[in-house]
PDB file of N, CA and C in Angstrom:
ATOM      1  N   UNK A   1       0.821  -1.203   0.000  1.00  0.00           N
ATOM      2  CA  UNK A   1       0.000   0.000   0.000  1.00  0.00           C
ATOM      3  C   UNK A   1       0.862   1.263   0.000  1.00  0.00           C
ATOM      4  N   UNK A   2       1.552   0.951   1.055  1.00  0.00           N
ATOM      5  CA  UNK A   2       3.236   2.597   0.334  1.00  0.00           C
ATOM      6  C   UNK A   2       3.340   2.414  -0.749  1.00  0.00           C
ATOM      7  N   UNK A   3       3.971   1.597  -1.023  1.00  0.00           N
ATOM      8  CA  UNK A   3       4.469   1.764  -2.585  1.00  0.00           C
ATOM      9  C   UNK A   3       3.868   2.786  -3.465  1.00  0.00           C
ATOM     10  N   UNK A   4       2.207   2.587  -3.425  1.00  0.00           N
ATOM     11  CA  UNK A   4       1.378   2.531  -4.224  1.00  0.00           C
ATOM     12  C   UNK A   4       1.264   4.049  -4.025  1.00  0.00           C
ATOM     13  N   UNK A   5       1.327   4.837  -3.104  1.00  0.00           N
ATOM     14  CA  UNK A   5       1.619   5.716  -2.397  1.00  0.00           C
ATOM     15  C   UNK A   5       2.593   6.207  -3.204  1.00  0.00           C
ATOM     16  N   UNK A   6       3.726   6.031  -2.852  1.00  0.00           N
ATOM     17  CA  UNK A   6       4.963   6.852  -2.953  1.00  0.00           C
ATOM     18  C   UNK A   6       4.982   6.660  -4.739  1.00  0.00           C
ATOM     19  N   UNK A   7       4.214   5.753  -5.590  1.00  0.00           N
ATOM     20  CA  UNK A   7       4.327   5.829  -7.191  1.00  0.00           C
ATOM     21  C   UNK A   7       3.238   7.042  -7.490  1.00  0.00           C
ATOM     22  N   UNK A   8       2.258   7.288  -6.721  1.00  0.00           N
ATOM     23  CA  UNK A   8       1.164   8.059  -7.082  1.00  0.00           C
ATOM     24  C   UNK A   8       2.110   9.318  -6.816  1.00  0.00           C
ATOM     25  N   UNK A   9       2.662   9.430  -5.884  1.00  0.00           N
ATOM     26  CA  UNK A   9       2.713  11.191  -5.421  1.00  0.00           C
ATOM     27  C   UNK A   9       4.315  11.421  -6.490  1.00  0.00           C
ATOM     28  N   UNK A  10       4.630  10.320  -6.663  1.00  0.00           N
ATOM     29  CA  UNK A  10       5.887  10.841  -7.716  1.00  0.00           C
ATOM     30  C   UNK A  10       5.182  10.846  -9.027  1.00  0.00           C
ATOM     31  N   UNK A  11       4.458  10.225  -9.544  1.00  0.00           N
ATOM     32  CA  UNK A  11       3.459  10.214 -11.045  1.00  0.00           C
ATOM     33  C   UNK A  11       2.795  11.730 -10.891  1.00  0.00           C
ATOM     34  N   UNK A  12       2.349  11.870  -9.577  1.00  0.00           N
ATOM     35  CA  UNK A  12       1.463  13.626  -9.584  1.00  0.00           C
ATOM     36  C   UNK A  12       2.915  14.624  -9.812  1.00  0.00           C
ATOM     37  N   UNK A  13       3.802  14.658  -9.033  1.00  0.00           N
ATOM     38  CA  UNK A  13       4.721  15.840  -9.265  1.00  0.00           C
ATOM     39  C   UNK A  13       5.288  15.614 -10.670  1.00  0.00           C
ATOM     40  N   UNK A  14       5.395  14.210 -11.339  1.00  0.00           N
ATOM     41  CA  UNK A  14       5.876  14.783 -12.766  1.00  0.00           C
ATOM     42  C   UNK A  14       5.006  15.412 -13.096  1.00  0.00           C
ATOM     43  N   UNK A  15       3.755  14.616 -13.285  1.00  0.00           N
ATOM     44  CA  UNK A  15       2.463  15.051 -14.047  1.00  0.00           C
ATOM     45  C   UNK A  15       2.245  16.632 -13.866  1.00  0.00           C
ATOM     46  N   UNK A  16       2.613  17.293 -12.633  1.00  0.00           N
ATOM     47  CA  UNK A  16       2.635  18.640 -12.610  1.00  0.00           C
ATOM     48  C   UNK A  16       3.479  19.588 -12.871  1.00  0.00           C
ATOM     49  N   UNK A  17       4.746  18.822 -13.255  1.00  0.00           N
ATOM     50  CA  UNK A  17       6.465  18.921 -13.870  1.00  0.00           C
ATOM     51  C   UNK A  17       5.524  19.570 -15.043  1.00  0.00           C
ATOM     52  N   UNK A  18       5.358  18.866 -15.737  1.00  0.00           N
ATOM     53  CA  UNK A  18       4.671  18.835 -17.087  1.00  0.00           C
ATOM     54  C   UNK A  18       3.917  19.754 -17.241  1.00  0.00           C
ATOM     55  N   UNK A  19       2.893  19.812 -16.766  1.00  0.00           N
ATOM     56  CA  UNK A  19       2.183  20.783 -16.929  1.00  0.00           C
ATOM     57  C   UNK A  19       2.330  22.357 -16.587  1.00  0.00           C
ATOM     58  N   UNK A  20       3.402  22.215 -15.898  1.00  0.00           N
ATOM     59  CA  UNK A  20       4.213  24.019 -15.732  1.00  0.00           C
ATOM     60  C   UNK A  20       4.807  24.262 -16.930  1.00  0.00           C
ATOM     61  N   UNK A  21       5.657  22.871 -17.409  1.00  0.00           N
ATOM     62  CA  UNK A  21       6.667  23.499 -18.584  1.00  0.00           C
ATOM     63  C   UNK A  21       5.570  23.586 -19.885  1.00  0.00           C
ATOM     64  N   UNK A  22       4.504  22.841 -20.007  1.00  0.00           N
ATOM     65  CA  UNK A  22       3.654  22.816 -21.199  1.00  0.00           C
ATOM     66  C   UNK A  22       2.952  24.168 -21.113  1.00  0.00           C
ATOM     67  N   UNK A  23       2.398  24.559 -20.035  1.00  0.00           N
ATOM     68  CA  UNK A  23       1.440  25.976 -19.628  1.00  0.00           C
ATOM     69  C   UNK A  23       2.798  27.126 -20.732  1.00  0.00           C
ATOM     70  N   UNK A  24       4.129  26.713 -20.179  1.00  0.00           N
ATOM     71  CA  UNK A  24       4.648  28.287 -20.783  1.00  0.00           C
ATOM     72  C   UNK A  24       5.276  27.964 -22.656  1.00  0.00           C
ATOM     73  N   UNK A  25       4.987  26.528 -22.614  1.00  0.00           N
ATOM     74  CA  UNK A  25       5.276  26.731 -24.375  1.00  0.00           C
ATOM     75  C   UNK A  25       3.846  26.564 -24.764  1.00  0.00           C
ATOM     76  N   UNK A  26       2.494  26.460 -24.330  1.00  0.00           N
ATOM     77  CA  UNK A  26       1.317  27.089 -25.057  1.00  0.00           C
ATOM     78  C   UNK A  26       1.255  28.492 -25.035  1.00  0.00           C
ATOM     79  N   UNK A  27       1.658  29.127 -24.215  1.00  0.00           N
ATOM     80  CA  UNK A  27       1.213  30.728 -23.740  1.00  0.00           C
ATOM     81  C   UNK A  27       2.305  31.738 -24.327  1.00  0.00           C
ATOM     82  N   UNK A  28       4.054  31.028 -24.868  1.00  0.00           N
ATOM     83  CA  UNK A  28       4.813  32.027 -25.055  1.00  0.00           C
ATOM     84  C   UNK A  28       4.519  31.290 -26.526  1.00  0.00           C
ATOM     85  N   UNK A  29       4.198  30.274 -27.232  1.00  0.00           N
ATOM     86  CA  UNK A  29       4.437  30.034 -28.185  1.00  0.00           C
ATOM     87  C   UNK A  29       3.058  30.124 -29.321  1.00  0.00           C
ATOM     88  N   UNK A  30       1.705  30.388 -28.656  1.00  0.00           N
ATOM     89  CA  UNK A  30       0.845  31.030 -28.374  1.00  0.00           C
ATOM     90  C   UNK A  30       0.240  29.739 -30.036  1.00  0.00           C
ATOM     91  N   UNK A  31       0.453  28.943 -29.363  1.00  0.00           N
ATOM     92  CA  UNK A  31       0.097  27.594 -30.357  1.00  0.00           C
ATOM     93  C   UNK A  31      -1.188  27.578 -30.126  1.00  0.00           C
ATOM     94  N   UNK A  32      -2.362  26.973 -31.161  1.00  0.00           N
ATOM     95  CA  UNK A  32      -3.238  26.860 -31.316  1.00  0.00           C
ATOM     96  C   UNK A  32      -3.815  25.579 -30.508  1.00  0.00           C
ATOM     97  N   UNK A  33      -5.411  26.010 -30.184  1.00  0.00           N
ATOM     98  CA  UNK A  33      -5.672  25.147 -29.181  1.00  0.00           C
ATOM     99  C   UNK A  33      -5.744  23.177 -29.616  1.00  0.00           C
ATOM    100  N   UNK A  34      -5.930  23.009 -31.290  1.00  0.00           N
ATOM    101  CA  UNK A  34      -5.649  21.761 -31.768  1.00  0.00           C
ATOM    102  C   UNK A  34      -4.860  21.594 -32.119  1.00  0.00           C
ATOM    103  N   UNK A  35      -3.327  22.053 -31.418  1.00  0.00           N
ATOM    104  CA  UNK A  35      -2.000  21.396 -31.547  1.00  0.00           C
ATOM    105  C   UNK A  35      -2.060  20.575 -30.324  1.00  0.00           C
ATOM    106  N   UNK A  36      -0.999  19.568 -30.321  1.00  0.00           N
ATOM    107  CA  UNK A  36      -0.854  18.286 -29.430  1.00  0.00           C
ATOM    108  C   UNK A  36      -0.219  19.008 -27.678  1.00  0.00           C
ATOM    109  N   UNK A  37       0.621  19.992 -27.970  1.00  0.00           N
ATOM    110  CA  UNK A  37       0.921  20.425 -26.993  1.00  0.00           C
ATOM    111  C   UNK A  37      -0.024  21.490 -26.606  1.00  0.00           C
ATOM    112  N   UNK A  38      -0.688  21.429 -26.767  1.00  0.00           N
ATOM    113  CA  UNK A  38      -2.144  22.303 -26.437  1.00  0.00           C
ATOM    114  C   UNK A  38      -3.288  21.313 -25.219  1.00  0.00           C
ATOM    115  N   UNK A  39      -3.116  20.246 -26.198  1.00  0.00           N
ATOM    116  CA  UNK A  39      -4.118  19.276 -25.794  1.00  0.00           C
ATOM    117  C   UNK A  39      -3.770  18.420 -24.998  1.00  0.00           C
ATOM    118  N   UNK A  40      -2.243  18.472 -24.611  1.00  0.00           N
ATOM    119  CA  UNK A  40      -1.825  17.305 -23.325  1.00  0.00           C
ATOM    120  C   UNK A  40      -1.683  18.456 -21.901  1.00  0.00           C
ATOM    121  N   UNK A  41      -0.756  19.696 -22.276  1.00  0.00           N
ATOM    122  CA  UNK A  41      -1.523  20.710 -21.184  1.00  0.00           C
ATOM    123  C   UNK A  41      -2.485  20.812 -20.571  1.00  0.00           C
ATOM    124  N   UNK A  42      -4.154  20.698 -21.853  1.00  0.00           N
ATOM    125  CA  UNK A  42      -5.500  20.840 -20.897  1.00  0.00           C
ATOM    126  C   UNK A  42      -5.584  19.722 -19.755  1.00  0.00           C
ATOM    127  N   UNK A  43      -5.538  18.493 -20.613  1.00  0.00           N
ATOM    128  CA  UNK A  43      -5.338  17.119 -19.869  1.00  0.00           C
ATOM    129  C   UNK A  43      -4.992  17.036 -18.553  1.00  0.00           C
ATOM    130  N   UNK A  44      -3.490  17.664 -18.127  1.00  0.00           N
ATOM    131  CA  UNK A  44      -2.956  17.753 -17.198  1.00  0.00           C
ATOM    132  C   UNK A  44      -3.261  18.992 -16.605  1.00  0.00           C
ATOM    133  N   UNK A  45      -3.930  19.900 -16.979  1.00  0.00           N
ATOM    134  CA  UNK A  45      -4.395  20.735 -16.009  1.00  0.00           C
ATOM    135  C   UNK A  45      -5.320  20.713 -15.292  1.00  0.00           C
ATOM    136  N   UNK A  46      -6.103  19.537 -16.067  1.00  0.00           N
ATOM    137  CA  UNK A  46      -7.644  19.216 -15.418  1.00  0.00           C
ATOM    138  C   UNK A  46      -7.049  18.149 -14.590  1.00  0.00           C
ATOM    139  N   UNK A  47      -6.136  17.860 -14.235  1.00  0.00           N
ATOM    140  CA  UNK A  47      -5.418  16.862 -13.309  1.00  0.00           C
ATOM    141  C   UNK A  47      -5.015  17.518 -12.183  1.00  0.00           C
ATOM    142  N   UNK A  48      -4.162  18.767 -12.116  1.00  0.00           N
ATOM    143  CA  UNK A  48      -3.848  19.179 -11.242  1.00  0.00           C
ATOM    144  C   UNK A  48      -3.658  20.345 -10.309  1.00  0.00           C
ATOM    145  N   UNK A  49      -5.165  21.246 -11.282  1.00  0.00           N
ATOM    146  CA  UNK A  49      -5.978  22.487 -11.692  1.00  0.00           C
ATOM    147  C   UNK A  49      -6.665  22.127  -9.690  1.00  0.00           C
ATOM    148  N   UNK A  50      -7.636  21.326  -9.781  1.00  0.00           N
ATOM    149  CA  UNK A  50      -8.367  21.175  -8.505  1.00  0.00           C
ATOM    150  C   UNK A  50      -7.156  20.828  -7.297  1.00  0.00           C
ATOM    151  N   UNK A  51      -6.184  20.784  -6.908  1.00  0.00           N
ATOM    152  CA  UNK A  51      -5.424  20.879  -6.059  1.00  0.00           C
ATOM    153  C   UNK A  51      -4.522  22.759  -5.954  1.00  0.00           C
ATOM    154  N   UNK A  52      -3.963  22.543  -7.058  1.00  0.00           N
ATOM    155  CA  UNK A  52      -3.603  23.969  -7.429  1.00  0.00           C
ATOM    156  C   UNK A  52      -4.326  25.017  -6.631  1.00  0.00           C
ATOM    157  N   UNK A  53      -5.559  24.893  -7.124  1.00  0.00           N
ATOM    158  CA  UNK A  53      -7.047  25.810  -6.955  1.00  0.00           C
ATOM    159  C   UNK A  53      -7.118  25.921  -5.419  1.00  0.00           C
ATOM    160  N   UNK A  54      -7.127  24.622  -4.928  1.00  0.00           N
ATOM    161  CA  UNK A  54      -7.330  24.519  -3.254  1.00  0.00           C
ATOM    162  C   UNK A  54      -6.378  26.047  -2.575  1.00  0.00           C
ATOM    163  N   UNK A  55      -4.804  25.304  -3.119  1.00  0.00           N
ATOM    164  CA  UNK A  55      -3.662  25.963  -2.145  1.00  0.00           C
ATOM    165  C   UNK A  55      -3.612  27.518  -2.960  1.00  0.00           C
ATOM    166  N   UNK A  56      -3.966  27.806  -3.929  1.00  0.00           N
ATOM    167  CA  UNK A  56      -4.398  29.341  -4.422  1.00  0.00           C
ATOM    168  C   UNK A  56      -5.254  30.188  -3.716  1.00  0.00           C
ATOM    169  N   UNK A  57      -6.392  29.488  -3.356  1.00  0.00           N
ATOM    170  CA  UNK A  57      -7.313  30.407  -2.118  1.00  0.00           C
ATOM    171  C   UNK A  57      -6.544  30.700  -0.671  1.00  0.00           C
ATOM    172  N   UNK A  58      -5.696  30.039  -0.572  1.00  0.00           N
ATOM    173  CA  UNK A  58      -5.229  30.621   0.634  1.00  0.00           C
ATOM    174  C   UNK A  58      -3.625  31.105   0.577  1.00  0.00           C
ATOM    175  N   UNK A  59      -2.910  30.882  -0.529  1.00  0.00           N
ATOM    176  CA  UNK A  59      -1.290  31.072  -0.654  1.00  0.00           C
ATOM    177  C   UNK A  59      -1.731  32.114  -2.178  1.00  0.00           C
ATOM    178  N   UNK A  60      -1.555  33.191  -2.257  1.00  0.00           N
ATOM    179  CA  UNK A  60      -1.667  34.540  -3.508  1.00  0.00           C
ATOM    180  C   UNK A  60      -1.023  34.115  -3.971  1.00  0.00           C
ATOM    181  N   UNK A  61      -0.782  34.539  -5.424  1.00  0.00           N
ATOM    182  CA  UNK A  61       0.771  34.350  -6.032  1.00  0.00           C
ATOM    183  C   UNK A  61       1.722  35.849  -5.668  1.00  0.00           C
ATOM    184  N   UNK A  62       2.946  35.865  -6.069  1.00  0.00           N
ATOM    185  CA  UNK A  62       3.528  36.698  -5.433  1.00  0.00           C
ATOM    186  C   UNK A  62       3.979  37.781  -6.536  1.00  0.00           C
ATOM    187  N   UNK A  63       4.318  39.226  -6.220  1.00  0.00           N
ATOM    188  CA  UNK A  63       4.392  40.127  -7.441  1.00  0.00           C
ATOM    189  C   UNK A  63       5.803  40.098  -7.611  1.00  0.00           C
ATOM    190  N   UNK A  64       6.319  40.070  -8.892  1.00  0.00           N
ATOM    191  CA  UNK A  64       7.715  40.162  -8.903  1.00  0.00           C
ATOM    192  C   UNK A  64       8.119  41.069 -10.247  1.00  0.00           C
ATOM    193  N   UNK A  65       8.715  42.361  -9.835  1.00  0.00           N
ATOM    194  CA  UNK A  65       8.264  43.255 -11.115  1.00  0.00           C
ATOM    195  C   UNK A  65       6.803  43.497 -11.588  1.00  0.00           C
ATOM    196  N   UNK A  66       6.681  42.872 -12.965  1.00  0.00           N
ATOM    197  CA  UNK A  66       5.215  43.348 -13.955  1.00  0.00           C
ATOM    198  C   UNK A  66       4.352  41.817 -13.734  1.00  0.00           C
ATOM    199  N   UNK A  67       5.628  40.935 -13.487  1.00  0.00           N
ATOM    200  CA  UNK A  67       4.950  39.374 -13.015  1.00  0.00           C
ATOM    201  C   UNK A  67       4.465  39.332 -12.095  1.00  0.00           C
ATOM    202  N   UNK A  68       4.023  37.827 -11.900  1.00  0.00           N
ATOM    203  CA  UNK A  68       2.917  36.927 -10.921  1.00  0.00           C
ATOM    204  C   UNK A  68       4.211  35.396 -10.788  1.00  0.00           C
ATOM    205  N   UNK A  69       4.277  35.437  -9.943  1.00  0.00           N
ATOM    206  CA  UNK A  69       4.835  34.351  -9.550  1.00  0.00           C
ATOM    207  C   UNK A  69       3.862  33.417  -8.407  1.00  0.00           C
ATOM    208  N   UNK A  70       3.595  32.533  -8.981  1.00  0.00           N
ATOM    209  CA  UNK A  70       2.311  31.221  -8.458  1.00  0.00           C
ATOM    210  C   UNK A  70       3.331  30.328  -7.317  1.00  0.00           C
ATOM    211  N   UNK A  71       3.152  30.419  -6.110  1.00  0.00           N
ATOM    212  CA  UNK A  71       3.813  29.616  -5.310  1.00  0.00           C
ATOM    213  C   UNK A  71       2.514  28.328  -5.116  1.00  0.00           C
ATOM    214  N   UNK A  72       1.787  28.007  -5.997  1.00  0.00           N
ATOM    215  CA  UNK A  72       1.290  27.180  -5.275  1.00  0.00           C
ATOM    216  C   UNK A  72       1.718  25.093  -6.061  1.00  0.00           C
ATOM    217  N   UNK A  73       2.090  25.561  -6.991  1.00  0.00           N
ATOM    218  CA  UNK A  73       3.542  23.887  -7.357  1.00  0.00           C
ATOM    219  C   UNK A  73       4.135  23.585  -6.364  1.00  0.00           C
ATOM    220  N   UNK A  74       4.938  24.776  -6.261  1.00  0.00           N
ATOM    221  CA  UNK A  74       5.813  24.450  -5.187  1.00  0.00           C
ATOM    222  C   UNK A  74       5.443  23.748  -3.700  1.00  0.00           C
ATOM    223  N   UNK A  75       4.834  24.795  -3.463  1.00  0.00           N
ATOM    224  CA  UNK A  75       4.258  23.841  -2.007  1.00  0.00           C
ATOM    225  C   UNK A  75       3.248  22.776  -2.288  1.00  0.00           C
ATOM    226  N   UNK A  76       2.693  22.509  -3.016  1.00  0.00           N
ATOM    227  CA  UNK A  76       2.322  21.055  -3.230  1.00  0.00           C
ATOM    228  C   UNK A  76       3.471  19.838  -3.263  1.00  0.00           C
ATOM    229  N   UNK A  77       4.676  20.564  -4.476  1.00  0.00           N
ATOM    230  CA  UNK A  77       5.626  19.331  -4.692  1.00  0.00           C
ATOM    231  C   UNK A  77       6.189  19.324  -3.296  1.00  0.00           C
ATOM    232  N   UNK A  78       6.515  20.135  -2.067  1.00  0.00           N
ATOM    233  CA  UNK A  78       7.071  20.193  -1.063  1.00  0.00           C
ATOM    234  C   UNK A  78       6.509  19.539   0.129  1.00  0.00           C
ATOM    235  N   UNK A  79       5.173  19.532  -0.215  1.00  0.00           N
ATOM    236  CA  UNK A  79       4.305  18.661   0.797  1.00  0.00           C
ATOM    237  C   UNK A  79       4.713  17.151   0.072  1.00  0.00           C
ATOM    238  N   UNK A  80       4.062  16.853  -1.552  1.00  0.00           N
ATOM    239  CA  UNK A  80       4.533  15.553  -1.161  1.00  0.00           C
ATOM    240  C   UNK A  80       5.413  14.762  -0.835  1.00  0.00           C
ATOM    241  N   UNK A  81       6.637  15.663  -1.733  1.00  0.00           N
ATOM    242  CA  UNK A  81       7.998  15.026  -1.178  1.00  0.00           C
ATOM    243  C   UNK A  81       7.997  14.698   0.556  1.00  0.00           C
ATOM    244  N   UNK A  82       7.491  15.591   1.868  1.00  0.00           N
ATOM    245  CA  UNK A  82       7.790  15.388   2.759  1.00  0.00           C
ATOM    246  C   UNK A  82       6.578  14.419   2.829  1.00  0.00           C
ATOM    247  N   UNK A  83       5.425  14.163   2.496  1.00  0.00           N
ATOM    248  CA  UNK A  83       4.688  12.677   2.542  1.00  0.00           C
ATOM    249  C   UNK A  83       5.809  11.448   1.957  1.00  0.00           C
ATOM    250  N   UNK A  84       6.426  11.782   1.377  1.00  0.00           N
ATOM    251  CA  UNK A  84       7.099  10.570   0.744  1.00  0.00           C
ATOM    252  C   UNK A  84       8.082  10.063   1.685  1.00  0.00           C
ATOM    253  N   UNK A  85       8.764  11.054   2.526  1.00  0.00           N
ATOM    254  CA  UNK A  85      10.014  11.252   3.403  1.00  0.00           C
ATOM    255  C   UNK A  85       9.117  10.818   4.525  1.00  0.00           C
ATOM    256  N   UNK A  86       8.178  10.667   5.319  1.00  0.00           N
ATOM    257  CA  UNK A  86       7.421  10.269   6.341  1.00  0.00           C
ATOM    258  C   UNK A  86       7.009   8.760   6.472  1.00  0.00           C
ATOM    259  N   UNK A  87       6.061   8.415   5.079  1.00  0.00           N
ATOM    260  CA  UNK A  87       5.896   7.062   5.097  1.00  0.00           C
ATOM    261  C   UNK A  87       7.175   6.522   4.374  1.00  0.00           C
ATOM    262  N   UNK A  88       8.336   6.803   4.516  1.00  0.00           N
ATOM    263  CA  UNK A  88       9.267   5.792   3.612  1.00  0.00           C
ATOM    264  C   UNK A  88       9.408   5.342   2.568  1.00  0.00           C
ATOM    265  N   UNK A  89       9.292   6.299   1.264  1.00  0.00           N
ATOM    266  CA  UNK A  89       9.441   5.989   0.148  1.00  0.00           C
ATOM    267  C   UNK A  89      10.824   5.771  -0.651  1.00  0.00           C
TER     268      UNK A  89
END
């Protein structure tokens, strides 16, 4: 049952690997929504959009210059890693 555990929460942080680096080559590369890298982005956002969403209502993103910097990856990947580091992965 760890195992199963510690494969899920490493499958979610790629899966959300992914979907950070895909979010900025749809948006800087401003590809159309029926290109492939369009369509594995949505995929994975609808994956990891409702967690995101959670830790956004209570963690802002942060202003940096004219940007928005989104701390909320981070402390997700930081929580699971320390779930992973707890039950022994």
């Amino acid at each position: 049952m760890i195992q199963i555990v510690c494969y899920a929460a490493t499958a979610y942080i790629g899966i959300m690997l992914v979907s950070i680096i895909l979010s900025y080559v749809v948006m800087i590369g401003q590809l159309p929504s029926d290109h492939v890298a369009s369509r594995i982005w949505r995929l994975f956002s609808r994956l990891v959009d409702p967690v995101l969403a959670r830790i956004r209502m209570v963690v802002k993103p942060v202003r940096i210059g004219s940007a928005m910097l989104d701390l909320s990856p981070i402390i997700v990947i930081i929580a699971l890693n320390i779930l992973q580091a707890v039950i022994g992965c």
